[in-house]
Protein backbone atom coordinates (compact mmCIF):
# COMPACT_ATOMS: atom_id res chain seq x y z
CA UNK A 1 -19.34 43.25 -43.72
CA UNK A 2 -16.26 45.51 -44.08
CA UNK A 3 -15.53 46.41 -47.96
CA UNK A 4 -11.78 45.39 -49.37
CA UNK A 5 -9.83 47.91 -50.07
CA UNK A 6 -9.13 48.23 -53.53
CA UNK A 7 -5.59 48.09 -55.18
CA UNK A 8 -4.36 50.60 -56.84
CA UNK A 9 -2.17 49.49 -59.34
CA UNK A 10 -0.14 52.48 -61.27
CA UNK A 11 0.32 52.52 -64.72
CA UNK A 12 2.99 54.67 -66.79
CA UNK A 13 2.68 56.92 -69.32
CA UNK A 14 3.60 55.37 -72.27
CA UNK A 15 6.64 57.63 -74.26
CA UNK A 16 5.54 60.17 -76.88
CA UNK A 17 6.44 57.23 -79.39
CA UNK A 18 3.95 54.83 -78.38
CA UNK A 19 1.82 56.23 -80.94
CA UNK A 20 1.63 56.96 -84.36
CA UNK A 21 -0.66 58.23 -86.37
CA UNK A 22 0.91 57.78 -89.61
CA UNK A 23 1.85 53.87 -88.42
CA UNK A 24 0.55 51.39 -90.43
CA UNK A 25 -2.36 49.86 -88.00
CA UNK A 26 -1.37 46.18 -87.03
CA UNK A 27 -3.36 43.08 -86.94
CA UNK A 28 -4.15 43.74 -83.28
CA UNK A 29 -5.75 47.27 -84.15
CA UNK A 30 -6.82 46.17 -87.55
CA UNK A 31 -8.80 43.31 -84.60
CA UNK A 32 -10.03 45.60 -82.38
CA UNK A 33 -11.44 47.79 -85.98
CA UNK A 34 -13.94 44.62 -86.64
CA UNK A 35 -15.06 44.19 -83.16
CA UNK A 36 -16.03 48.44 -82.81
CA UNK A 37 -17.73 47.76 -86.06
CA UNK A 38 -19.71 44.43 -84.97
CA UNK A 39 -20.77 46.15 -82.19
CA UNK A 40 -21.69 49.03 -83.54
CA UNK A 41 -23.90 47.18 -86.01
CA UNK A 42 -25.08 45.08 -82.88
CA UNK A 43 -26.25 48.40 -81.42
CA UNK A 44 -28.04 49.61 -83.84
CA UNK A 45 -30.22 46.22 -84.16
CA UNK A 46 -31.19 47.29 -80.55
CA UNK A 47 -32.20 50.70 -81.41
CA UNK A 48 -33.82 49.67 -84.73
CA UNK A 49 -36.26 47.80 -82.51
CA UNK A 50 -37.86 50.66 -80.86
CA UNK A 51 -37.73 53.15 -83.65
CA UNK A 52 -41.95 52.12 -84.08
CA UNK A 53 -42.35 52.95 -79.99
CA UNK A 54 -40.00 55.98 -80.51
CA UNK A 55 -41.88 57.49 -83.65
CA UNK A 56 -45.29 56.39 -81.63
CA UNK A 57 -43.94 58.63 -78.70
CA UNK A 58 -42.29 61.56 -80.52
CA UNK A 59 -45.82 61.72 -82.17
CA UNK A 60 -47.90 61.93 -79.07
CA UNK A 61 -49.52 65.52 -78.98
CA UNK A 62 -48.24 66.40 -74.98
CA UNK A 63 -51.64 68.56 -75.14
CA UNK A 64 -53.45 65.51 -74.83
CA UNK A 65 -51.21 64.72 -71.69
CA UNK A 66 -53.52 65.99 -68.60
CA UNK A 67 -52.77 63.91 -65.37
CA UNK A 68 -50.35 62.57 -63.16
CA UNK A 69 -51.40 59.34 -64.46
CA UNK A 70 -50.72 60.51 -68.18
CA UNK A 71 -47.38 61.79 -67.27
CA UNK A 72 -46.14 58.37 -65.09
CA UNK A 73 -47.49 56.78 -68.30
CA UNK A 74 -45.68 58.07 -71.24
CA UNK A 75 -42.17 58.96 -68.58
CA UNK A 76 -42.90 54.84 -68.03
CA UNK A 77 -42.86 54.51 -71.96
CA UNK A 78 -39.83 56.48 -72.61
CA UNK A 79 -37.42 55.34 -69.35
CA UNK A 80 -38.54 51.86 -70.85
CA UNK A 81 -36.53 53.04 -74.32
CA UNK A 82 -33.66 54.91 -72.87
CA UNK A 83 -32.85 52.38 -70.17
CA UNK A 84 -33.63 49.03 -71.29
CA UNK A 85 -32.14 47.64 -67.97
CA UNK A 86 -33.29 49.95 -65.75
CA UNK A 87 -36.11 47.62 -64.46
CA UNK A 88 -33.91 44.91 -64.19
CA UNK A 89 -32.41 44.25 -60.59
CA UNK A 90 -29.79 41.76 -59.70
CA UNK A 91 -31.94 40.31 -56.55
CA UNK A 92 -29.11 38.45 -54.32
């Protein structure tokens, strides 16, 4: 199947007074405030959730970590953390 070719669609540069930074912020900006901050709260519910895995990890003693086995192990453990998705595949 050949791929589309994408559209490129140029955008200007908005002029010099587009922006502010002494501007009172509008409602659409004061909008866009509440949802950084709702997902930044959401985010940290996430992370909260694996701070007892993390701790668990951090306190492993990597002495104790001998074989190839020991090292898919914990690398399984970690990945698991830092890419919560990364085992999850779209199958089509």
């Amino acid at each position: 199947m050949a791929r589309k070719r994408r559209r490129v669609v140029p955008i200007p540069k908005p002029p010099e007074s587009a922006f502010n930074k002494n501007r009172p912020a509008g409602t659409l900006l004061r909008a866009q405030v509440l949802h950084l901050r709702h997902a930044l709260a959401r985010h940290v519910q996430k992370v909260a959730r694996h701070l007892d895995r993390v701790g668990e990890l951090l306190a492993t003693d990597l002495d104790t970590i001998k074989t190839e086995g020991h090292v898919s192990e914990y690398a399984r453990r970690v990945t698991a953390i830092l890419h919560p998705h990364g085992g999850k595949r779209d199958r089509r």
